[in-house]
PDB file of N, CA and C in Angstrom:
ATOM      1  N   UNK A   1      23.095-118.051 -20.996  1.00  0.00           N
ATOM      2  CA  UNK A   1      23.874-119.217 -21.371  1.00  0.00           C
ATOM      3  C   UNK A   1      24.642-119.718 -20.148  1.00  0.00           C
ATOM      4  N   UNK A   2      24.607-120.727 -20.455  1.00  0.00           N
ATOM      5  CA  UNK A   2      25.226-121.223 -19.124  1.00  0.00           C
ATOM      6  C   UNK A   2      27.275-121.923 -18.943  1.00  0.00           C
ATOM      7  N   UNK A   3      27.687-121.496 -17.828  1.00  0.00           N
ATOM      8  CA  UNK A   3      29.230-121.616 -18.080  1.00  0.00           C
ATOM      9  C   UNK A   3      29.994-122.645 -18.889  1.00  0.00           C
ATOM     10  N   UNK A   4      30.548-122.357 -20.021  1.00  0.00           N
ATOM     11  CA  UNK A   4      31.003-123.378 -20.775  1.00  0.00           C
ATOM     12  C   UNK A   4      32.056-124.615 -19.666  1.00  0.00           C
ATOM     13  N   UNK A   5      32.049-125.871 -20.000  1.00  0.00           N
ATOM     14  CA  UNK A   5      32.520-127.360 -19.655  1.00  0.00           C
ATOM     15  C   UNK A   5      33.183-127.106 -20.458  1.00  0.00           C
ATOM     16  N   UNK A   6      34.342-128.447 -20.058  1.00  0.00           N
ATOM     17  CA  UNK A   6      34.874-129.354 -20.523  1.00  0.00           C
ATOM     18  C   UNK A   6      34.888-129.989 -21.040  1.00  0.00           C
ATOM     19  N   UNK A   7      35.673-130.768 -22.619  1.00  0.00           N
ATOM     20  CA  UNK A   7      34.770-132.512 -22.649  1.00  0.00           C
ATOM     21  C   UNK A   7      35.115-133.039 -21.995  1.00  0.00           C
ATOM     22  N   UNK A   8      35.877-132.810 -21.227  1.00  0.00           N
ATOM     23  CA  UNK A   8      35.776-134.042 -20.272  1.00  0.00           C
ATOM     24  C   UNK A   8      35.056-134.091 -19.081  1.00  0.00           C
ATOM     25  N   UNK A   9      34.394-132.848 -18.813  1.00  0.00           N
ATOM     26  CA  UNK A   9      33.407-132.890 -17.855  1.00  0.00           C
ATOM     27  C   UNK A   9      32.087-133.297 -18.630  1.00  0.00           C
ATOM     28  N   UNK A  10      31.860-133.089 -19.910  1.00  0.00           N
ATOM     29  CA  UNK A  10      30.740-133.694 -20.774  1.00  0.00           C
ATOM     30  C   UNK A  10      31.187-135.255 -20.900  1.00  0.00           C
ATOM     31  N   UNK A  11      32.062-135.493 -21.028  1.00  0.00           N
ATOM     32  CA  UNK A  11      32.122-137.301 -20.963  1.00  0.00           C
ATOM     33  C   UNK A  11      32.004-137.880 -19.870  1.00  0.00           C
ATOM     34  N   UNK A  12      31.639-137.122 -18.752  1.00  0.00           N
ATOM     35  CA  UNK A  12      31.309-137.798 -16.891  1.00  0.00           C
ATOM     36  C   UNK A  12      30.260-137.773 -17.329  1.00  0.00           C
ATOM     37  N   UNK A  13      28.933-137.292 -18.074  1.00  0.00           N
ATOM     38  CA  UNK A  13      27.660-137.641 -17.878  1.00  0.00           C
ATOM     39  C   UNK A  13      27.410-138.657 -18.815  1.00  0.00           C
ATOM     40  N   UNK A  14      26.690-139.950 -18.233  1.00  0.00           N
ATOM     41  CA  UNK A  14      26.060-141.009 -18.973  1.00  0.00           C
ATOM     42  C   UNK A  14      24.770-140.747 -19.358  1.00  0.00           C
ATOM     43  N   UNK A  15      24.712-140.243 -20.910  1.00  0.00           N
ATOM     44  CA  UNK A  15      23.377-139.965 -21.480  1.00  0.00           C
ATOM     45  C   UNK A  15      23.241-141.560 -22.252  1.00  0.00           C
ATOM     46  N   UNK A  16      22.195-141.889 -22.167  1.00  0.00           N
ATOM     47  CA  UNK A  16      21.655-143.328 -22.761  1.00  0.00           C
ATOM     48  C   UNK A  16      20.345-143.346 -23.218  1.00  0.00           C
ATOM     49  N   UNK A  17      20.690-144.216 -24.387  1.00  0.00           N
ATOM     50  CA  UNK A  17      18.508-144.491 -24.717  1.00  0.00           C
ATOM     51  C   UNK A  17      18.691-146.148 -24.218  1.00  0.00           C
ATOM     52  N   UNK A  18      16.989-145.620 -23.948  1.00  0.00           N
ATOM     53  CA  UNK A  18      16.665-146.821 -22.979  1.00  0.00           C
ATOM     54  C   UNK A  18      15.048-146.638 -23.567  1.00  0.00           C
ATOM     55  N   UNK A  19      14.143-148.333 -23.196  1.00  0.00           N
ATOM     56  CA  UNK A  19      12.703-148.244 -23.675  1.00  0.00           C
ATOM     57  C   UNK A  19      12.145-148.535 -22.909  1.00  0.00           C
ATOM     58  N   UNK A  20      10.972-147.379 -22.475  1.00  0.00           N
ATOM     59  CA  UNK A  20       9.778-148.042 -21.220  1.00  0.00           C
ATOM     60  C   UNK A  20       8.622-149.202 -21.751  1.00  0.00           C
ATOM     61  N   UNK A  21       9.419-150.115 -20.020  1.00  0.00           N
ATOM     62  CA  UNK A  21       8.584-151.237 -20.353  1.00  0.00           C
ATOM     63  C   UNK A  21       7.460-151.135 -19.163  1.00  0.00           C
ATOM     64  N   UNK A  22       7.313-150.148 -18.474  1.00  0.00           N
ATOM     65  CA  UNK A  22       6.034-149.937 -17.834  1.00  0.00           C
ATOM     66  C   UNK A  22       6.029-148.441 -17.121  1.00  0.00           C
ATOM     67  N   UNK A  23       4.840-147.908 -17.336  1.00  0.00           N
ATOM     68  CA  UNK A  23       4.161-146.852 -17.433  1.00  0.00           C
ATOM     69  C   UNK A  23       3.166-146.826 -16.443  1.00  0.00           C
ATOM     70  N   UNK A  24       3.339-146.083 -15.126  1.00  0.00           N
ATOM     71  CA  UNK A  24       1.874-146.099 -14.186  1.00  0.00           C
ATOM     72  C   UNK A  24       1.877-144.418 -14.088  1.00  0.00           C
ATOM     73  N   UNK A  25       0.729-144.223 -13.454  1.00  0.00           N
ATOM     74  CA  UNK A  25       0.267-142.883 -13.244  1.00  0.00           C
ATOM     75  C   UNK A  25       1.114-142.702 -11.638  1.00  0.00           C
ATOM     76  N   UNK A  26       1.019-141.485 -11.324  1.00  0.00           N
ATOM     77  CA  UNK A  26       1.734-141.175 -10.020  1.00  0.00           C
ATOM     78  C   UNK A  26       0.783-140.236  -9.585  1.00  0.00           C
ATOM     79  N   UNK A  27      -0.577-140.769  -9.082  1.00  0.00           N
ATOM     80  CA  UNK A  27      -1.169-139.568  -8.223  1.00  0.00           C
ATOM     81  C   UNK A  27      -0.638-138.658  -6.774  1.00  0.00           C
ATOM     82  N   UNK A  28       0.150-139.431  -6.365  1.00  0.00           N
ATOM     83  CA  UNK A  28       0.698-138.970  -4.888  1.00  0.00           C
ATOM     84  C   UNK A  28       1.695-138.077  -5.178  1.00  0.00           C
ATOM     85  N   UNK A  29       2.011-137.786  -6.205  1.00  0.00           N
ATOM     86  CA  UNK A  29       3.335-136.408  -6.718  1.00  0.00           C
ATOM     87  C   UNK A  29       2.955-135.481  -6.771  1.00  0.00           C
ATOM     88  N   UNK A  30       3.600-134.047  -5.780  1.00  0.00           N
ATOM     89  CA  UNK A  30       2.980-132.368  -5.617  1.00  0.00           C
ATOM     90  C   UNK A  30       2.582-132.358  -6.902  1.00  0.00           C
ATOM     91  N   UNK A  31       3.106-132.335  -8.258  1.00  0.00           N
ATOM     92  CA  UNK A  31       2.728-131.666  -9.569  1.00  0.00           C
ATOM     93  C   UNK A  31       2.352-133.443 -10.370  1.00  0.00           C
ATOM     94  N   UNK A  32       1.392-133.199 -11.268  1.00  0.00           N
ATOM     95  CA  UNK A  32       1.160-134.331 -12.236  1.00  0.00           C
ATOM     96  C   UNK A  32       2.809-134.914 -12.453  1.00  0.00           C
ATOM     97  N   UNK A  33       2.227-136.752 -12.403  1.00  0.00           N
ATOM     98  CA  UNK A  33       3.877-136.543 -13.083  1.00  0.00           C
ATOM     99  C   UNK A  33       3.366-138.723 -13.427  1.00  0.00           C
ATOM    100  N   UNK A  34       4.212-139.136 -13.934  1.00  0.00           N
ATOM    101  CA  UNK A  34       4.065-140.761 -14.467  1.00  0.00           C
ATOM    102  C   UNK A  34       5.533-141.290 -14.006  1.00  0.00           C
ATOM    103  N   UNK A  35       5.380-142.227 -13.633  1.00  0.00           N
ATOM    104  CA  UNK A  35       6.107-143.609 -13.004  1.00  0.00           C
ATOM    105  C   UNK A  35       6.755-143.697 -14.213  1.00  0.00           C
ATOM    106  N   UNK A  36       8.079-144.253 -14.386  1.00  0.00           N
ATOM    107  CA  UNK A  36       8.458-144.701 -15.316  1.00  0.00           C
ATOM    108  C   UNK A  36       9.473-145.877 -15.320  1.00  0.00           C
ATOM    109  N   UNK A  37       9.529-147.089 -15.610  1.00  0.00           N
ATOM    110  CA  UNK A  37      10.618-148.354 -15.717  1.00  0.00           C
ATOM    111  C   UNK A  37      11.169-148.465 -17.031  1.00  0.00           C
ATOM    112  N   UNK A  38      12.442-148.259 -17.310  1.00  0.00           N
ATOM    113  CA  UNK A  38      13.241-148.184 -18.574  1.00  0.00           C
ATOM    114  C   UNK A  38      14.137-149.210 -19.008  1.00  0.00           C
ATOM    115  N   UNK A  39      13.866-149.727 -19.717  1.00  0.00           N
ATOM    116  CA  UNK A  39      15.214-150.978 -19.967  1.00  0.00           C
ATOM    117  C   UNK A  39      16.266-150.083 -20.535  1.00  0.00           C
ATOM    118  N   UNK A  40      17.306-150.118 -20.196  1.00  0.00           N
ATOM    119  CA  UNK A  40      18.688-149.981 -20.734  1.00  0.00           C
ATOM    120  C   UNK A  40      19.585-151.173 -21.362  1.00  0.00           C
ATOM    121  N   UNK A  41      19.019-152.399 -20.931  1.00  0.00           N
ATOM    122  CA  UNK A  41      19.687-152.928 -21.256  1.00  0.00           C
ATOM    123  C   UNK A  41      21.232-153.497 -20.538  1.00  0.00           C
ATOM    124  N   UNK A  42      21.922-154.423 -21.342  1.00  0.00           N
ATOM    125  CA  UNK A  42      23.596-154.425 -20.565  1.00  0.00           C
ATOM    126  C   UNK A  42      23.241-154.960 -18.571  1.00  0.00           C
ATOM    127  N   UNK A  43      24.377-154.085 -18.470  1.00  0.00           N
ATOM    128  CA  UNK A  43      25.044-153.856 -16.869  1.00  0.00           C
ATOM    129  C   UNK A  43      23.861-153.027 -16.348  1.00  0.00           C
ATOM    130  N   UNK A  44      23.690-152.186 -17.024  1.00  0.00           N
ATOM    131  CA  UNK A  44      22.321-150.867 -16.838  1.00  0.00           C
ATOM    132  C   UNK A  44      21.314-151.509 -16.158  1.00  0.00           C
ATOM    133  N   UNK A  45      20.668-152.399 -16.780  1.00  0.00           N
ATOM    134  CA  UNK A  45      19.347-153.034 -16.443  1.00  0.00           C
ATOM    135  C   UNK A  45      18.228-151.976 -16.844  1.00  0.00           C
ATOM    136  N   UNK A  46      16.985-152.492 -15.744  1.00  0.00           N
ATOM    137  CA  UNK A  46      16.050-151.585 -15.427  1.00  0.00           C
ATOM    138  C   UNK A  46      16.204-150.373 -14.782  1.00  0.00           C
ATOM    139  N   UNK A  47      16.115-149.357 -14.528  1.00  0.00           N
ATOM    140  CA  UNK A  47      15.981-148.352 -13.771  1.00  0.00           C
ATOM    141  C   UNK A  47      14.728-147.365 -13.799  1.00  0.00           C
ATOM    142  N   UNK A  48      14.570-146.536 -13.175  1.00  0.00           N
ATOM    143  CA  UNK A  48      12.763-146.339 -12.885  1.00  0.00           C
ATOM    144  C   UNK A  48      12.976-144.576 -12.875  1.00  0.00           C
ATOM    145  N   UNK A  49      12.414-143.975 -12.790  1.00  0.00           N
ATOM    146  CA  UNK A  49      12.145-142.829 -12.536  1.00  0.00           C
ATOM    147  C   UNK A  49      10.658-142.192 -12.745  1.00  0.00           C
ATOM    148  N   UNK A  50      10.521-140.604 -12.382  1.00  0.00           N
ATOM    149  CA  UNK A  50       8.892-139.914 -12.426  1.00  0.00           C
ATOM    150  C   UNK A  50       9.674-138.934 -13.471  1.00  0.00           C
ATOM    151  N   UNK A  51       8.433-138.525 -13.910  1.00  0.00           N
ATOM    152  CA  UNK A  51       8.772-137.212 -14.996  1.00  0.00           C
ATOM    153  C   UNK A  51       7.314-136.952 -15.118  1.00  0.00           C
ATOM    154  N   UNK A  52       7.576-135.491 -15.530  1.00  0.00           N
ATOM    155  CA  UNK A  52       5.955-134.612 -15.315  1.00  0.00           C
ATOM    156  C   UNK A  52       5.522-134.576 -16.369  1.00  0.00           C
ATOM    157  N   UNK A  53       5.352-135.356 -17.364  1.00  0.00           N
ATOM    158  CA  UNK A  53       5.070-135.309 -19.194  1.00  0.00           C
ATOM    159  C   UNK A  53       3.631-135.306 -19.270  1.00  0.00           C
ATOM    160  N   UNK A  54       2.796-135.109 -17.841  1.00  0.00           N
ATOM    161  CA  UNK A  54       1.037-135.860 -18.114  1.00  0.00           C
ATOM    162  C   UNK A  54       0.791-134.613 -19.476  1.00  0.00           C
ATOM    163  N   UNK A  55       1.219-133.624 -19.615  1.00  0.00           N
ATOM    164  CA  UNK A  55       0.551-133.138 -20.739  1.00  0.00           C
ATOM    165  C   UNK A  55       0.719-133.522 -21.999  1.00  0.00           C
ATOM    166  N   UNK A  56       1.614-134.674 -22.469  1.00  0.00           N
ATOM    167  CA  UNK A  56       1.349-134.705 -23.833  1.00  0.00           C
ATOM    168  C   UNK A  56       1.575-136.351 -23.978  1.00  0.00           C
ATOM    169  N   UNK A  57       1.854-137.272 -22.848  1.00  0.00           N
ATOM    170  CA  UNK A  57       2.045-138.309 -22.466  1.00  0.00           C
ATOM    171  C   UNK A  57       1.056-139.059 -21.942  1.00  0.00           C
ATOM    172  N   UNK A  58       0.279-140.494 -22.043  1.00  0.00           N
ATOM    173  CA  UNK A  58      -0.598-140.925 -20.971  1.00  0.00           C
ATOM    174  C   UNK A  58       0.312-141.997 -20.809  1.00  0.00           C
ATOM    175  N   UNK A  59       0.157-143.094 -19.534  1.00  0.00           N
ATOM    176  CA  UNK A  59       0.954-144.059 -19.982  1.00  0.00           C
ATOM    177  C   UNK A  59       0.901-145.308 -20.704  1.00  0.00           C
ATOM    178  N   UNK A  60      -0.345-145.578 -20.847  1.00  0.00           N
ATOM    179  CA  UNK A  60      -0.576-146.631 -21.954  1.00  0.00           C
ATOM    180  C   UNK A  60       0.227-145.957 -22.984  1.00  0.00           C
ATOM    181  N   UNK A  61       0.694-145.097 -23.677  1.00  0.00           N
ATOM    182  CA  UNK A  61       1.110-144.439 -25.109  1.00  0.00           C
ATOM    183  C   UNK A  61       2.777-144.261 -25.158  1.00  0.00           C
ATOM    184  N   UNK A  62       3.640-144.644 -23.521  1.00  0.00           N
ATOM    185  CA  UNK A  62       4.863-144.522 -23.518  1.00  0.00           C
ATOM    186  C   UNK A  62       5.494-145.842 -23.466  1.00  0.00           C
ATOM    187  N   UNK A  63       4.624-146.452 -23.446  1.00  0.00           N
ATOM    188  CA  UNK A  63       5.347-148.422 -23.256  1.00  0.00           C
ATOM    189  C   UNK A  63       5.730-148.493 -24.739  1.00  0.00           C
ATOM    190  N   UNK A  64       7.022-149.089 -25.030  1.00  0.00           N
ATOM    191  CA  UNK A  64       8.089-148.935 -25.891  1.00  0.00           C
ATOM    192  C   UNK A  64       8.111-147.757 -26.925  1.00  0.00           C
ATOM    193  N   UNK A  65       8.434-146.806 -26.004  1.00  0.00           N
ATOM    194  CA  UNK A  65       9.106-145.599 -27.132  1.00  0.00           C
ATOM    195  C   UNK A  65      10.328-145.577 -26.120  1.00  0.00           C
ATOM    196  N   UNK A  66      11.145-145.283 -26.991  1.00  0.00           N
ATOM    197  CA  UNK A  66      12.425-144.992 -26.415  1.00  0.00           C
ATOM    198  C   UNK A  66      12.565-143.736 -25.936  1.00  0.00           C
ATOM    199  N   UNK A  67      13.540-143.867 -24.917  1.00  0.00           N
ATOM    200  CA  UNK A  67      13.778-142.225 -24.310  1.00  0.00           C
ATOM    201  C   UNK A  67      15.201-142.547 -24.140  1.00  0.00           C
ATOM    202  N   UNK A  68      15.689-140.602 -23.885  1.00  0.00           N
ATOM    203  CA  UNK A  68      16.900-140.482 -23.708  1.00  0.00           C
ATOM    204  C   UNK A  68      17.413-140.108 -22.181  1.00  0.00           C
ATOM    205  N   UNK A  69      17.867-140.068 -21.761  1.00  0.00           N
ATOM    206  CA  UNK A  69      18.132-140.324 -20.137  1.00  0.00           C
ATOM    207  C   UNK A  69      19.618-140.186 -19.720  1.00  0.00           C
ATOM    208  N   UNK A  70      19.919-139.241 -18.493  1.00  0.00           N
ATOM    209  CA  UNK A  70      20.961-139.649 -17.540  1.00  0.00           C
ATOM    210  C   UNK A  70      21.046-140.531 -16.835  1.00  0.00           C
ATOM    211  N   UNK A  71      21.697-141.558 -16.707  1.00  0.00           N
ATOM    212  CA  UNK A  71      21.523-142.685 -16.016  1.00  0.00           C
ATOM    213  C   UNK A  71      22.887-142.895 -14.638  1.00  0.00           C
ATOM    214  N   UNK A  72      23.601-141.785 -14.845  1.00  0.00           N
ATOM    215  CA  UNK A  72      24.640-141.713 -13.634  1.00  0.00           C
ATOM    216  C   UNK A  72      24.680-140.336 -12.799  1.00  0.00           C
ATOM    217  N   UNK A  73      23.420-140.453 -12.344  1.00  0.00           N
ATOM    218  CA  UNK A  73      23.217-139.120 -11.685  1.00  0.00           C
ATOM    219  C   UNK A  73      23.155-139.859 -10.498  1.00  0.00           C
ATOM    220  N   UNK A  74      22.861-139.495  -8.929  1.00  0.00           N
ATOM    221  CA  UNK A  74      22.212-140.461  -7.974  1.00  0.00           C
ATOM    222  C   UNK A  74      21.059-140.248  -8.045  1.00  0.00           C
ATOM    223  N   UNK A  75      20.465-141.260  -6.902  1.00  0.00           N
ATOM    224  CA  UNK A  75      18.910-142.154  -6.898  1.00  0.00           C
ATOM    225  C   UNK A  75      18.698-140.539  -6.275  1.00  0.00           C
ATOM    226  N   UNK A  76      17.127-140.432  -6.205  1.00  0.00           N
ATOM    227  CA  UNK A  76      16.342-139.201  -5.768  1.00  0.00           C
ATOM    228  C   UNK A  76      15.256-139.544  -4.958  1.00  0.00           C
ATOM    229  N   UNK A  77      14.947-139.233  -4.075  1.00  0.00           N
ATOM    230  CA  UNK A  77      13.241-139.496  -3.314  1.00  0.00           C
ATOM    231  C   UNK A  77      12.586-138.763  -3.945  1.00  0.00           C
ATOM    232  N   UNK A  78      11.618-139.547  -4.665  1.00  0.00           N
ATOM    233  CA  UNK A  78      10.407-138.286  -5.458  1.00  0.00           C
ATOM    234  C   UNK A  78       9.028-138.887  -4.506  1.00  0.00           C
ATOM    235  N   UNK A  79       8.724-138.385  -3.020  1.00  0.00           N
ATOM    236  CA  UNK A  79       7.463-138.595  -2.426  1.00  0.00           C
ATOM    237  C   UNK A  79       7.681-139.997  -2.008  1.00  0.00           C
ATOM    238  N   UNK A  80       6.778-141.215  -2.417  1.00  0.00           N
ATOM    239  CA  UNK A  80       7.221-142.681  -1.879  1.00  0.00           C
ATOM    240  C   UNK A  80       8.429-143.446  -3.038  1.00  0.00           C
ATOM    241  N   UNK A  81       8.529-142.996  -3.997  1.00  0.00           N
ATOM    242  CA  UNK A  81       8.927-143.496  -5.360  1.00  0.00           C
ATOM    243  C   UNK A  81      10.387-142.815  -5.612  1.00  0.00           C
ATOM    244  N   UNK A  82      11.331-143.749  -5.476  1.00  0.00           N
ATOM    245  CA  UNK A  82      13.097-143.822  -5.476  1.00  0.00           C
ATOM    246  C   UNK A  82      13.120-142.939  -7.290  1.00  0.00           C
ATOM    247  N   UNK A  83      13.360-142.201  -7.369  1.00  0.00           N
ATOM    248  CA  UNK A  83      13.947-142.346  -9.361  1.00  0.00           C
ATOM    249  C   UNK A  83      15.183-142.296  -9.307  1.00  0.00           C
ATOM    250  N   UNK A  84      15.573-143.080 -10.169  1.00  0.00           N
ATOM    251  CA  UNK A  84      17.555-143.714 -10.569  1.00  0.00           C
ATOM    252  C   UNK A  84      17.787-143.317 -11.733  1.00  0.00           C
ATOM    253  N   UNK A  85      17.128-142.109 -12.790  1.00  0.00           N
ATOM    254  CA  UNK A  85      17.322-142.095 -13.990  1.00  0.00           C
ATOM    255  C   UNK A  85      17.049-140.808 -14.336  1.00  0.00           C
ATOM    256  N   UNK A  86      17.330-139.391 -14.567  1.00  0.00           N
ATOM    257  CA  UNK A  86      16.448-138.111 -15.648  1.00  0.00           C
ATOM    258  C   UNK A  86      16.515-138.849 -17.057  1.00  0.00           C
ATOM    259  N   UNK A  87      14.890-139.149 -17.467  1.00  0.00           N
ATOM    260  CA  UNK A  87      14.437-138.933 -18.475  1.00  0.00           C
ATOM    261  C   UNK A  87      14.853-137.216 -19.021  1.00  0.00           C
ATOM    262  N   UNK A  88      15.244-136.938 -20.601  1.00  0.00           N
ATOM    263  CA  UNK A  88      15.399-135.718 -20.808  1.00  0.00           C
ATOM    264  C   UNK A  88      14.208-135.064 -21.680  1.00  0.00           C
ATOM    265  N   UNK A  89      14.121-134.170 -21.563  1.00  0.00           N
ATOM    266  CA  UNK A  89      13.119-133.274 -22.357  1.00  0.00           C
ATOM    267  C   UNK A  89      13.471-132.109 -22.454  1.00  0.00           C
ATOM    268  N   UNK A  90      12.403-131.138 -23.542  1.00  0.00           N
ATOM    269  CA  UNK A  90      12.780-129.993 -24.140  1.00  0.00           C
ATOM    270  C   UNK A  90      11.029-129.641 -23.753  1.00  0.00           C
ATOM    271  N   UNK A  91      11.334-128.072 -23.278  1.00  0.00           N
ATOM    272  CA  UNK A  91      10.096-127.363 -23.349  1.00  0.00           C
ATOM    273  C   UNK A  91       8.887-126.780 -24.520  1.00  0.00           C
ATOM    274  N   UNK A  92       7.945-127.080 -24.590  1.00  0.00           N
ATOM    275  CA  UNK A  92       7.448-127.104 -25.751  1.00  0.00           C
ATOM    276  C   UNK A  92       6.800-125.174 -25.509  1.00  0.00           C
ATOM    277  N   UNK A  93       5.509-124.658 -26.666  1.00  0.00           N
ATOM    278  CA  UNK A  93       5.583-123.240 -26.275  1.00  0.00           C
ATOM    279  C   UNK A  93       5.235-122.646 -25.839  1.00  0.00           C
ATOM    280  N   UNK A  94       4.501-123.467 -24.420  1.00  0.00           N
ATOM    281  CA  UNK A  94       3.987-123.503 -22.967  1.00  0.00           C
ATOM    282  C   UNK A  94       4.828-123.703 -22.197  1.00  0.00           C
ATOM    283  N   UNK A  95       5.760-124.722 -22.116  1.00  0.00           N
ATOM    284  CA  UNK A  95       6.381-125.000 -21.287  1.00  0.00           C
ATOM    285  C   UNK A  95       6.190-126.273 -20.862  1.00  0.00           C
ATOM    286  N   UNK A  96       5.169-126.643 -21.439  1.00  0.00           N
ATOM    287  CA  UNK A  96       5.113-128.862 -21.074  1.00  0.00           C
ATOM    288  C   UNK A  96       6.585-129.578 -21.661  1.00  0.00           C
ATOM    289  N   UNK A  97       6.976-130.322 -21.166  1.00  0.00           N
ATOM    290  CA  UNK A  97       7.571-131.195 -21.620  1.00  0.00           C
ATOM    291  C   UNK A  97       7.768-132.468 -22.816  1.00  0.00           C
ATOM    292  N   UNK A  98       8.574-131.993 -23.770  1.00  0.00           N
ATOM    293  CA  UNK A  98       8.495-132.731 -24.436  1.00  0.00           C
ATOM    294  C   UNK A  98       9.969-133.930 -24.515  1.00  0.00           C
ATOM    295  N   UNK A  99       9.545-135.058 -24.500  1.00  0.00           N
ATOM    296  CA  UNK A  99      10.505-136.229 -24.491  1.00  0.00           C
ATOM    297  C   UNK A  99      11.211-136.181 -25.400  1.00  0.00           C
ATOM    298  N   UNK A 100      12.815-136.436 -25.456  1.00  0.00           N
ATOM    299  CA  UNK A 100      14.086-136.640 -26.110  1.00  0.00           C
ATOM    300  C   UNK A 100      13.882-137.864 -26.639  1.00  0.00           C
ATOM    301  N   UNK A 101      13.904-138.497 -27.777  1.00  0.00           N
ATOM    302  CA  UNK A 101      14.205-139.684 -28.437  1.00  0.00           C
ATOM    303  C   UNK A 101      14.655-139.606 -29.888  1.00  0.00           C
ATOM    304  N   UNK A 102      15.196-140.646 -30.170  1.00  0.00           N
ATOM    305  CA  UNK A 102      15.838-141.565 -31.043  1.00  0.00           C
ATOM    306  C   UNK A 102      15.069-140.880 -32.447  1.00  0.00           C
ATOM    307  N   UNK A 103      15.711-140.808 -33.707  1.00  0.00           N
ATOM    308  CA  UNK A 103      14.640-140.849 -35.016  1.00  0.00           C
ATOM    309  C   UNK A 103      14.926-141.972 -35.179  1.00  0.00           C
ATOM    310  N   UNK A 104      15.144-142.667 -35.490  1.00  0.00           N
ATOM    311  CA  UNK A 104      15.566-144.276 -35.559  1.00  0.00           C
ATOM    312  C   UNK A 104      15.251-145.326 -33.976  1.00  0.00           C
ATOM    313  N   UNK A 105      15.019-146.366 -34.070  1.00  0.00           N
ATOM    314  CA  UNK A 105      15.006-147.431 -32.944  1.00  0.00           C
ATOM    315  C   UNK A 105      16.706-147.563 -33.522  1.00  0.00           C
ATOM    316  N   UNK A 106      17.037-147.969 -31.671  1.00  0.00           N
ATOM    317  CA  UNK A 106      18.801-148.074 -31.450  1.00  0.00           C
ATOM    318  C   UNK A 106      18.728-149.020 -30.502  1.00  0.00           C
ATOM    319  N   UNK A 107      19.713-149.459 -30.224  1.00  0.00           N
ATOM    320  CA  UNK A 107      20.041-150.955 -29.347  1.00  0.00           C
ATOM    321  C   UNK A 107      19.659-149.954 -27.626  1.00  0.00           C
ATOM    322  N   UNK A 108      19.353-150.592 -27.003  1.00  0.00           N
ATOM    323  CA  UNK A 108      19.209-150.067 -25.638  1.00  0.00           C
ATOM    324  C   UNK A 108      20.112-149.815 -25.025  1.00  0.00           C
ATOM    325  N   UNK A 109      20.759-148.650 -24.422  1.00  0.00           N
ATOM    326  CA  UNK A 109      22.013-148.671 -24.073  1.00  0.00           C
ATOM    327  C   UNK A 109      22.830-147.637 -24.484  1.00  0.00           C
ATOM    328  N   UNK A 110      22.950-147.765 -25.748  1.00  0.00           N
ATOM    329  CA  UNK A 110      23.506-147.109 -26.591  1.00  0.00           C
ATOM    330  C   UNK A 110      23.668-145.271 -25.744  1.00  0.00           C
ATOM    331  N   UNK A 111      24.922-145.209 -25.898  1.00  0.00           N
ATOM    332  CA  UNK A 111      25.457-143.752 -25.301  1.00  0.00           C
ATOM    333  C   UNK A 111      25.332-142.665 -26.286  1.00  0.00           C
ATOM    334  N   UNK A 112      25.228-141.816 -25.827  1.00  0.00           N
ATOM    335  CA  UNK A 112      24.963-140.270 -26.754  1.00  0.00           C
ATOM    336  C   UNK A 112      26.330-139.779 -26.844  1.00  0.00           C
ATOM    337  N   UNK A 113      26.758-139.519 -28.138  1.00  0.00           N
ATOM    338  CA  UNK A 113      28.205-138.883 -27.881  1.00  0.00           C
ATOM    339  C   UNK A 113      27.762-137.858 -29.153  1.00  0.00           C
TER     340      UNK A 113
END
């Protein structure tokens, strides 16, 4: 387990759902991994990031599903491709990644509390 926070060190992280509005493949990444552009919405805008989901993800199949995301982390060099965003996920019982979202569609933006 890992050292218990604060809330108020849990209220410094901006968790947000946001919906991909484009999906490319990322062959040039050490491990499989997909491009990702997210509307947030607001002040937020677009922001982009990679995530390694090729196992249960293609990207024709992620253009508007919503995801859940840190969006105030800093930008990252992933190879040629800037990411400004962790998409979140949970390990499935391999260990692929499985995407955080919404049971409901929610306004874009919208903060996790």
């Amino acid at each position: 387990m890992a050292d218990e926070i604060s809330f108020d060190d849990f209220q410094r992280v901006e968790i947000r759902v946001g919906t991909v509005i484009d999906a490319q493949p990322f062959p040039e990444a050490r491990k499989p991994a997909i491009k990702l552009w997210v509307e947030f919405g607001g002040t937020i805008g677009v922001r982009k990031t990679s995530a390694q989901i090729t196992k249960h993800y293609t990207p024709d199949r992620l253009i508007g599903r919503q995801v859940v995301a840190v969006v105030n982390f800093p930008a990252r060099q992933i190879g040629s491709f800037m990411s400004e965003v962790l998409v979140l996920g949970v390990p499935d019982d391999t260990g692929d990644v499985v995407l955080l979202r919404p049971d409901l569609r929610v306004p874009d933006g919208g903060r996790m509390f």
